[in-house]
PDB file of N, CA and C in Angstrom:
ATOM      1  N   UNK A   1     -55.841 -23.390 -41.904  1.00  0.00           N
ATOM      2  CA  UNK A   1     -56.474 -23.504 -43.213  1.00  0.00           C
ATOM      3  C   UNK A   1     -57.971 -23.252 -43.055  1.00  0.00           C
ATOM      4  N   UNK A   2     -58.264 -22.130 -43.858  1.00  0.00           N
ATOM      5  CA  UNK A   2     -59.975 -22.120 -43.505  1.00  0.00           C
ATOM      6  C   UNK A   2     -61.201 -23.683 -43.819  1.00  0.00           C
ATOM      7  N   UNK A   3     -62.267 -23.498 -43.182  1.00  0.00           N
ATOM      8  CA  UNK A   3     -62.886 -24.906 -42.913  1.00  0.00           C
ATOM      9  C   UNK A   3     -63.609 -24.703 -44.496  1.00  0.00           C
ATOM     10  N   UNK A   4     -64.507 -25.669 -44.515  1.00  0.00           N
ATOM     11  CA  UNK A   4     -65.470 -25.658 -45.543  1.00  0.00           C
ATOM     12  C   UNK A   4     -66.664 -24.728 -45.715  1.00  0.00           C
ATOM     13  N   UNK A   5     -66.574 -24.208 -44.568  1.00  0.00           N
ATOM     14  CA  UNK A   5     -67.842 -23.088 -44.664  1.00  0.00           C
ATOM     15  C   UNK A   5     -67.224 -21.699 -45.716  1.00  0.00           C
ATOM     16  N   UNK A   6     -65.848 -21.450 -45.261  1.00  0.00           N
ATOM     17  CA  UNK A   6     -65.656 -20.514 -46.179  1.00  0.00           C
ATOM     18  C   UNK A   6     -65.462 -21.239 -47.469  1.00  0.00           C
ATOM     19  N   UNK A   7     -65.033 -22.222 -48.005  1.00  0.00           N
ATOM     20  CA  UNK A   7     -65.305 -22.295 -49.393  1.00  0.00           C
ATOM     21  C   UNK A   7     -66.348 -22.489 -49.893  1.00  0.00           C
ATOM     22  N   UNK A   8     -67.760 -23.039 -49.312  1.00  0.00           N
ATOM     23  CA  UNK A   8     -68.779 -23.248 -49.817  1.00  0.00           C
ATOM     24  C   UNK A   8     -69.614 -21.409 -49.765  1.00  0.00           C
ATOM     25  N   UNK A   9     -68.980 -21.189 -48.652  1.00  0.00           N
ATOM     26  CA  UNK A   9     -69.972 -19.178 -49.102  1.00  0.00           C
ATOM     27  C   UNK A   9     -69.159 -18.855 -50.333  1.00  0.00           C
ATOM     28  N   UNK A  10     -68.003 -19.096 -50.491  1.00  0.00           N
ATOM     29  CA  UNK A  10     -67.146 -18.451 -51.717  1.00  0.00           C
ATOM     30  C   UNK A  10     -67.644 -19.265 -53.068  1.00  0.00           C
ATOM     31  N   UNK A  11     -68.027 -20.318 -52.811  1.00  0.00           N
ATOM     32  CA  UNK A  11     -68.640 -20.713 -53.932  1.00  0.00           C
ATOM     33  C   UNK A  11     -70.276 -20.307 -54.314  1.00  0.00           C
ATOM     34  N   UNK A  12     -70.948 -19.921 -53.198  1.00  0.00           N
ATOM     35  CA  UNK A  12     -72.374 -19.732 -53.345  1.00  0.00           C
ATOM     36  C   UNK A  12     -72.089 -18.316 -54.276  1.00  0.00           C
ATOM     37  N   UNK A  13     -71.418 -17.540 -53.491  1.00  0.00           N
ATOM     38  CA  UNK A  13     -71.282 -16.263 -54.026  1.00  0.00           C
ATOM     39  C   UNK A  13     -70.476 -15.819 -55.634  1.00  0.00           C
ATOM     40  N   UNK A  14     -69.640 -17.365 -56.014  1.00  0.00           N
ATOM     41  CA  UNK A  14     -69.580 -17.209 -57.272  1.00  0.00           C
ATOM     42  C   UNK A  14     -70.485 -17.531 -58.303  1.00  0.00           C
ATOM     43  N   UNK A  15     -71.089 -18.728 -57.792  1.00  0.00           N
ATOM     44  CA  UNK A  15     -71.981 -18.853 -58.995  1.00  0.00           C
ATOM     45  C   UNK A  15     -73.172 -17.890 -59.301  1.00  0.00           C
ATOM     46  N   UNK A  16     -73.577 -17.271 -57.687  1.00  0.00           N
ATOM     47  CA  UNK A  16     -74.278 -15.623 -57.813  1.00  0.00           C
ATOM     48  C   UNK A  16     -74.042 -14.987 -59.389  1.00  0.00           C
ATOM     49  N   UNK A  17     -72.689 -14.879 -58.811  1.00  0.00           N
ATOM     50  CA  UNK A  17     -71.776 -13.773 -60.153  1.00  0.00           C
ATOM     51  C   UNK A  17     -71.870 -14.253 -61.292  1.00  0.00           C
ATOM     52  N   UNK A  18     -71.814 -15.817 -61.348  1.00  0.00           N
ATOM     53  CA  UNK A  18     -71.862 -16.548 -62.752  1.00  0.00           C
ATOM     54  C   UNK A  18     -73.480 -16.650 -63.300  1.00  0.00           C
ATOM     55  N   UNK A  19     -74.298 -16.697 -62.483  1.00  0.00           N
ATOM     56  CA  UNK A  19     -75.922 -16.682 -62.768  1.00  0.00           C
ATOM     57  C   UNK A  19     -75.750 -15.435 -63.219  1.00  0.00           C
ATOM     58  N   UNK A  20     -75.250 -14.123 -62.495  1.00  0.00           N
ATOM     59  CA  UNK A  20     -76.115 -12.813 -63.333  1.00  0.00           C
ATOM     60  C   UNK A  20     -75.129 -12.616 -64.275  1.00  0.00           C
ATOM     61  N   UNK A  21     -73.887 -13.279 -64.216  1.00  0.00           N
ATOM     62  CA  UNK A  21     -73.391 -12.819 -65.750  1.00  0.00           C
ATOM     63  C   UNK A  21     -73.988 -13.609 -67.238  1.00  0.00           C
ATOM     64  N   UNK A  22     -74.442 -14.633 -66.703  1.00  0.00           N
ATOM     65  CA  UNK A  22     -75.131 -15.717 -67.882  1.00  0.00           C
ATOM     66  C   UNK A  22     -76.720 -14.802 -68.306  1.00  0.00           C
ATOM     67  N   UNK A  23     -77.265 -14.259 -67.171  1.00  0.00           N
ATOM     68  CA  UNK A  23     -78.565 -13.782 -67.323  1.00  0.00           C
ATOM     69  C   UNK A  23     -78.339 -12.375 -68.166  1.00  0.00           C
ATOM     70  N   UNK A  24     -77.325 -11.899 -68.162  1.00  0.00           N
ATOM     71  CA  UNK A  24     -76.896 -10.898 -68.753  1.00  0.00           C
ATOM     72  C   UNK A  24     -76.730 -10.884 -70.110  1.00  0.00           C
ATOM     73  N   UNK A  25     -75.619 -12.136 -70.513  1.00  0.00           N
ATOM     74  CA  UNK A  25     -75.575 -12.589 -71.829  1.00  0.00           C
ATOM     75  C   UNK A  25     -76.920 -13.392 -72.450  1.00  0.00           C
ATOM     76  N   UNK A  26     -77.927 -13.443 -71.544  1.00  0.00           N
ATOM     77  CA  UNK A  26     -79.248 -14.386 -72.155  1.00  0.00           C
ATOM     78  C   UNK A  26     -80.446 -13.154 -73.280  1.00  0.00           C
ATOM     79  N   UNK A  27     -80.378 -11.859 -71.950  1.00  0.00           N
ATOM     80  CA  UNK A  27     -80.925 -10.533 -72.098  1.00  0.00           C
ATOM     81  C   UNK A  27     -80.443  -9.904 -73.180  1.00  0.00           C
ATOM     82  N   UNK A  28     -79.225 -10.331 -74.039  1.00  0.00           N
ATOM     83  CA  UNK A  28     -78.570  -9.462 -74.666  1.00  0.00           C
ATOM     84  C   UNK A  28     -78.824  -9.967 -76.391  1.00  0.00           C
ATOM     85  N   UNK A  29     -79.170 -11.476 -76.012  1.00  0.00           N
ATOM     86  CA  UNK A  29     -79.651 -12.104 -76.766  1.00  0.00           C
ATOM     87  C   UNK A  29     -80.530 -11.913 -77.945  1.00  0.00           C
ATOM     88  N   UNK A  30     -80.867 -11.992 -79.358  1.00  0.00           N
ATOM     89  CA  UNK A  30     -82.019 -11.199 -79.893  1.00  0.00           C
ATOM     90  C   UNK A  30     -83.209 -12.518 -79.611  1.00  0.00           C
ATOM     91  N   UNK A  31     -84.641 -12.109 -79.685  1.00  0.00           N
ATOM     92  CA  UNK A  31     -85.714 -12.608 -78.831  1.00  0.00           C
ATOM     93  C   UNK A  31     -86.328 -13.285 -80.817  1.00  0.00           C
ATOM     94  N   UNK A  32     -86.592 -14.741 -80.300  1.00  0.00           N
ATOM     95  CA  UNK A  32     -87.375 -15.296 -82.009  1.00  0.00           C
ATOM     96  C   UNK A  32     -88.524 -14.115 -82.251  1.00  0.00           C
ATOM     97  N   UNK A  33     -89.167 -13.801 -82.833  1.00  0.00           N
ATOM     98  CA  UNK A  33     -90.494 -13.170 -83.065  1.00  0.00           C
ATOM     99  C   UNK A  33     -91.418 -14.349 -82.502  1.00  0.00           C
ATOM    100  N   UNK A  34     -92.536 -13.846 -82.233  1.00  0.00           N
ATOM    101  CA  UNK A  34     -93.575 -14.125 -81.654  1.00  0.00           C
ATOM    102  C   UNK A  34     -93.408 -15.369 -80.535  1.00  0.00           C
ATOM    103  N   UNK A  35     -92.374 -15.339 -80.058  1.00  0.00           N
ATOM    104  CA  UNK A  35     -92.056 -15.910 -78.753  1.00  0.00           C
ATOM    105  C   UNK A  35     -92.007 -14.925 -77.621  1.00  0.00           C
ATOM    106  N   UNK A  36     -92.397 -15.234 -76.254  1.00  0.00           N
ATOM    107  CA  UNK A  36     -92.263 -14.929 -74.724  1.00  0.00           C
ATOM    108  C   UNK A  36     -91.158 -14.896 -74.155  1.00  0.00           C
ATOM    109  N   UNK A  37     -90.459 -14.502 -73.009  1.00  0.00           N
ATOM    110  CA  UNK A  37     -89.616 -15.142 -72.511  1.00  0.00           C
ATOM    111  C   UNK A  37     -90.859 -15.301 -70.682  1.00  0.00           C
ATOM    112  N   UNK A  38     -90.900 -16.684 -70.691  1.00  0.00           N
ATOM    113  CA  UNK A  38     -91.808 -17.117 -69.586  1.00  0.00           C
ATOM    114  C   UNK A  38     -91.214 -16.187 -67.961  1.00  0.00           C
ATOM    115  N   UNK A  39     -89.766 -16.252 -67.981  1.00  0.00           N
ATOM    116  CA  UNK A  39     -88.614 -15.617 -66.817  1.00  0.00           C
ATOM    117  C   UNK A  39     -88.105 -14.557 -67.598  1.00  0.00           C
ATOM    118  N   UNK A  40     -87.815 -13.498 -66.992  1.00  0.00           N
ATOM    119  CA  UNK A  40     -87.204 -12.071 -67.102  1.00  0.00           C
ATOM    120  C   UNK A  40     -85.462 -12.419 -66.698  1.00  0.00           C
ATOM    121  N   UNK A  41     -84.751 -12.029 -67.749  1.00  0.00           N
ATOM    122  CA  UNK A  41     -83.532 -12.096 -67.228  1.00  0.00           C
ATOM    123  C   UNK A  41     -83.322 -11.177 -65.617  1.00  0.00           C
ATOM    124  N   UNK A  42     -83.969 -10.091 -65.793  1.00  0.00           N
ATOM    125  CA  UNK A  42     -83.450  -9.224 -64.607  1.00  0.00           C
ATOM    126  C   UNK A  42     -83.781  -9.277 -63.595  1.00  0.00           C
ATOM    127  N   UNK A  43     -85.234 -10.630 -63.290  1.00  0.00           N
ATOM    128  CA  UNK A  43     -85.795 -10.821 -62.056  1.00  0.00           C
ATOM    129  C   UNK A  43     -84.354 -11.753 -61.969  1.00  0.00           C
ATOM    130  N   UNK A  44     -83.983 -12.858 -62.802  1.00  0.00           N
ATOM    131  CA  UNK A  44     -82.958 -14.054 -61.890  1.00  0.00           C
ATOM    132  C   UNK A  44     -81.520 -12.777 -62.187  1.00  0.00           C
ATOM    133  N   UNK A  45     -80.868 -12.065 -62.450  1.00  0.00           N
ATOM    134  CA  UNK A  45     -80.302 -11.354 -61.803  1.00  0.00           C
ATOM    135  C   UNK A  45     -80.468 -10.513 -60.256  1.00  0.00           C
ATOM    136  N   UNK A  46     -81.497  -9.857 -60.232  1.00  0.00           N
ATOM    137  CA  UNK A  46     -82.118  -9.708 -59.168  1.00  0.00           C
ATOM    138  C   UNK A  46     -81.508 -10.552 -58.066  1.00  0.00           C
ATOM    139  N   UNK A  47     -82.487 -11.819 -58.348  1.00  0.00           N
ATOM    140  CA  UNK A  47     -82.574 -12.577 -57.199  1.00  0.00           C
ATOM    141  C   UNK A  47     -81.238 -13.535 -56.517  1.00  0.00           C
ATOM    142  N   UNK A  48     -80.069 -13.309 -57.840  1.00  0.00           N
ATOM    143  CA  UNK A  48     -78.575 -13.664 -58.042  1.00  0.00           C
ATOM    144  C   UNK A  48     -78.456 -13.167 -56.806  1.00  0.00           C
ATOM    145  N   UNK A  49     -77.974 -11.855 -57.183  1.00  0.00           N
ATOM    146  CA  UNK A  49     -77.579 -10.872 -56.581  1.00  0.00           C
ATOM    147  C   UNK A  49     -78.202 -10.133 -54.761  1.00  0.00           C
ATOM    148  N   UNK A  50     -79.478 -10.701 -54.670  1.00  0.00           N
ATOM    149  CA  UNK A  50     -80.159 -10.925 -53.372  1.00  0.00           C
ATOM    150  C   UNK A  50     -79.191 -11.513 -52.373  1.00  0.00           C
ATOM    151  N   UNK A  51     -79.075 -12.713 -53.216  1.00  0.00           N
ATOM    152  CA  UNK A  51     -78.389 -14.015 -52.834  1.00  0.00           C
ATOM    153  C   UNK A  51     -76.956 -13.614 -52.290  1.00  0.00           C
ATOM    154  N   UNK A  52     -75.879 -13.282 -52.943  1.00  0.00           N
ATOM    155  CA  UNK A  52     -74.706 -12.441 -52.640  1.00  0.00           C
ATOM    156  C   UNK A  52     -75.026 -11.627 -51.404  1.00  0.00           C
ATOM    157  N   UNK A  53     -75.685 -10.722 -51.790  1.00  0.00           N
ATOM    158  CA  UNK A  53     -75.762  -9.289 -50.656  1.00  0.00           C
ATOM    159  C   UNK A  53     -76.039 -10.829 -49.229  1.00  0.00           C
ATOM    160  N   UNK A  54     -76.825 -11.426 -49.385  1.00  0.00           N
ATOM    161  CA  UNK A  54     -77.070 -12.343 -48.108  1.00  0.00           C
ATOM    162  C   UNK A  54     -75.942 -13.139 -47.456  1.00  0.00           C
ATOM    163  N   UNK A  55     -75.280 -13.082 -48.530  1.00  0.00           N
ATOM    164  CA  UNK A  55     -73.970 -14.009 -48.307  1.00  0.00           C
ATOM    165  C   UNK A  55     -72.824 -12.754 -47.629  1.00  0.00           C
ATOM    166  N   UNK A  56     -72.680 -11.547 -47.959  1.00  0.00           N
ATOM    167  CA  UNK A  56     -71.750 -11.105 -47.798  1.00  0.00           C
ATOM    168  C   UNK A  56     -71.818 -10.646 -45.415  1.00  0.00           C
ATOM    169  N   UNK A  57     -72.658 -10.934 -44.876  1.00  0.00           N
ATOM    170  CA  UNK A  57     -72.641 -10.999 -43.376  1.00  0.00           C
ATOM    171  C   UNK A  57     -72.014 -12.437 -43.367  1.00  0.00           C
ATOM    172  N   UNK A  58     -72.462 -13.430 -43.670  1.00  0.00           N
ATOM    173  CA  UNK A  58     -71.573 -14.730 -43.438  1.00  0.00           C
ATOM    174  C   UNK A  58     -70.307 -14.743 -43.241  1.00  0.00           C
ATOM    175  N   UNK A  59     -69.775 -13.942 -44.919  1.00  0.00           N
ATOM    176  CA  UNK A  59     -68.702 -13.817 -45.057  1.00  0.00           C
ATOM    177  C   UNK A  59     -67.489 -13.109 -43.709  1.00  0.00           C
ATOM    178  N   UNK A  60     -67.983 -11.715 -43.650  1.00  0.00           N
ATOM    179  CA  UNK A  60     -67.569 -11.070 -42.701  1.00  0.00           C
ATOM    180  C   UNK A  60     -67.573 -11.960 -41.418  1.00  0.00           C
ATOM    181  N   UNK A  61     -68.518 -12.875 -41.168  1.00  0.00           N
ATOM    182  CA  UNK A  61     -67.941 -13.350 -40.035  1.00  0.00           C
ATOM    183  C   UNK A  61     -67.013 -15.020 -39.899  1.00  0.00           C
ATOM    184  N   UNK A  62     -67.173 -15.480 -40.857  1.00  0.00           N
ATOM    185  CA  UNK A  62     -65.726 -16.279 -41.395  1.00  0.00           C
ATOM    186  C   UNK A  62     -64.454 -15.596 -40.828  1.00  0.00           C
ATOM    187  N   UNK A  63     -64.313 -14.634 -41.821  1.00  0.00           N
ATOM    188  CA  UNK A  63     -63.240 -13.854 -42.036  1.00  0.00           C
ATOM    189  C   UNK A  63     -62.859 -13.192 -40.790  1.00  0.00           C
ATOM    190  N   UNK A  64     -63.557 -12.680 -40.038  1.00  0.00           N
ATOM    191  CA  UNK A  64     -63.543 -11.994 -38.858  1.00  0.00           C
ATOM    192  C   UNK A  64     -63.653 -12.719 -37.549  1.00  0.00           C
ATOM    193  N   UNK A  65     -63.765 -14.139 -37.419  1.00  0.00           N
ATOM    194  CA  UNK A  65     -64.266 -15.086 -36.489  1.00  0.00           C
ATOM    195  C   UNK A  65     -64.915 -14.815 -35.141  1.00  0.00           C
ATOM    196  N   UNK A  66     -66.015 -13.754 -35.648  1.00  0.00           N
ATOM    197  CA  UNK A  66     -67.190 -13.122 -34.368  1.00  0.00           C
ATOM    198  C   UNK A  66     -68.296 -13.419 -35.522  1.00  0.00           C
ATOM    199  N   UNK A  67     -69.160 -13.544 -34.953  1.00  0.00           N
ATOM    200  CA  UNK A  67     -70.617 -13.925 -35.671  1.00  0.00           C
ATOM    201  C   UNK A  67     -71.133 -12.284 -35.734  1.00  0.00           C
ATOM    202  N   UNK A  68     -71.442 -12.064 -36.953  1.00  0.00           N
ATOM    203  CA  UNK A  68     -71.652 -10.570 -37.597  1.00  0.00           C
ATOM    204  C   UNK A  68     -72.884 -10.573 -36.173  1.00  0.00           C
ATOM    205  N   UNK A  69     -73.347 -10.956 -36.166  1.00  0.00           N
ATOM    206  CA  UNK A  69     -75.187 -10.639 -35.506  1.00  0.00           C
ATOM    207  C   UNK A  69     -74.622 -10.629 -34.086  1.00  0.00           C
ATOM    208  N   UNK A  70     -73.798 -10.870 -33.307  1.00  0.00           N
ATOM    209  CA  UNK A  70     -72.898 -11.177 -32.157  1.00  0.00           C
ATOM    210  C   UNK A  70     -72.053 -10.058 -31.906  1.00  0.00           C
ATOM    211  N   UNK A  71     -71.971  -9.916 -33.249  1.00  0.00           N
ATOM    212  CA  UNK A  71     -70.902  -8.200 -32.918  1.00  0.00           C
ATOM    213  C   UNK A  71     -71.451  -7.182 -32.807  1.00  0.00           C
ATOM    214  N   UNK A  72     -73.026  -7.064 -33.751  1.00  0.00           N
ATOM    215  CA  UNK A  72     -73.530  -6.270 -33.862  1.00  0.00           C
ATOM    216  C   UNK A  72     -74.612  -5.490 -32.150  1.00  0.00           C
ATOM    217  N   UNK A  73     -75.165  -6.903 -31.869  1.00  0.00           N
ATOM    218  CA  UNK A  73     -75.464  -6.353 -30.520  1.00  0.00           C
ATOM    219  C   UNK A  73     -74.370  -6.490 -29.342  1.00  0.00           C
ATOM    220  N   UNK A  74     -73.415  -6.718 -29.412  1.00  0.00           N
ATOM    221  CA  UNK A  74     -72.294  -6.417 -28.347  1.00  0.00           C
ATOM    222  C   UNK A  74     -71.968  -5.018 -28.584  1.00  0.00           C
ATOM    223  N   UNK A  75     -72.049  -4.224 -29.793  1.00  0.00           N
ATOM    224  CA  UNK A  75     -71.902  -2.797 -29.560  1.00  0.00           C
ATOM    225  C   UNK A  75     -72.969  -2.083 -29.633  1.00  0.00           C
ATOM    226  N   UNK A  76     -73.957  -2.524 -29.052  1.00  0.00           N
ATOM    227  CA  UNK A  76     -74.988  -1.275 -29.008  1.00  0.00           C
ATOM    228  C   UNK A  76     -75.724  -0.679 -27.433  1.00  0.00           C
ATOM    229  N   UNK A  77     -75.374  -0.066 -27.483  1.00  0.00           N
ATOM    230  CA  UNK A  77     -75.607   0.991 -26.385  1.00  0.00           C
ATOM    231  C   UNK A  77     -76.900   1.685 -25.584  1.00  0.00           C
ATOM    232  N   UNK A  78     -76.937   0.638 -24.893  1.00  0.00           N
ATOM    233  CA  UNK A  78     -78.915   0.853 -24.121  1.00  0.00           C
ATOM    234  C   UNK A  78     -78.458   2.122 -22.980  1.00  0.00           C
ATOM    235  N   UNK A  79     -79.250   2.918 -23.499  1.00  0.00           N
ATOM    236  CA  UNK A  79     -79.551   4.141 -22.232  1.00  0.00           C
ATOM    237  C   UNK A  79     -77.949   5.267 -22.187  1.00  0.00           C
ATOM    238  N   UNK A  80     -77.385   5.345 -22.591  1.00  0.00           N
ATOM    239  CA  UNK A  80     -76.412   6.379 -23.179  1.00  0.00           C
ATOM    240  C   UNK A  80     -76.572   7.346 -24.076  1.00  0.00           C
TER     241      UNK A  80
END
């Protein structure tokens, strides 16, 4: 049974999805007149979505049980 690490990346990475889909429906929103919006929907999409892309090496190595950064220099090739 996978441990808690994979459900807590699977959860980081949903609410990712659930932040930029909310920021999406916020943007879509019509704006009062002569109000600001202080935050840009598309910076906290953005930064949602940062978040994910960061998550998705974790993932791979859950899933794969080699540490992505472990695999990555075990195949690289000095002086060949």
């Amino acid at each position: 049974m996978p441990g808690p690490d994979l459900f807590l990346t699977l959860m980081i990475m949903g609410s990712g999805a659930a932040i930029i889909a909310v920021a999406g429906w916020w943007s879509k929103r019509p704006r009062i007149p002569g109000t600001i919006r202080w935050v840009s929907p598309t910076a906290i999409q953005f930064l949602a979505l940062i978040v994910i892309v960061l998550m998705v090496p974790h993932l791979i190595g859950l899933l794969g049980g080699q540490s992505f950064a472990d695999h990555v220099s075990a195949n690289r090739s000095f002086g060949r």
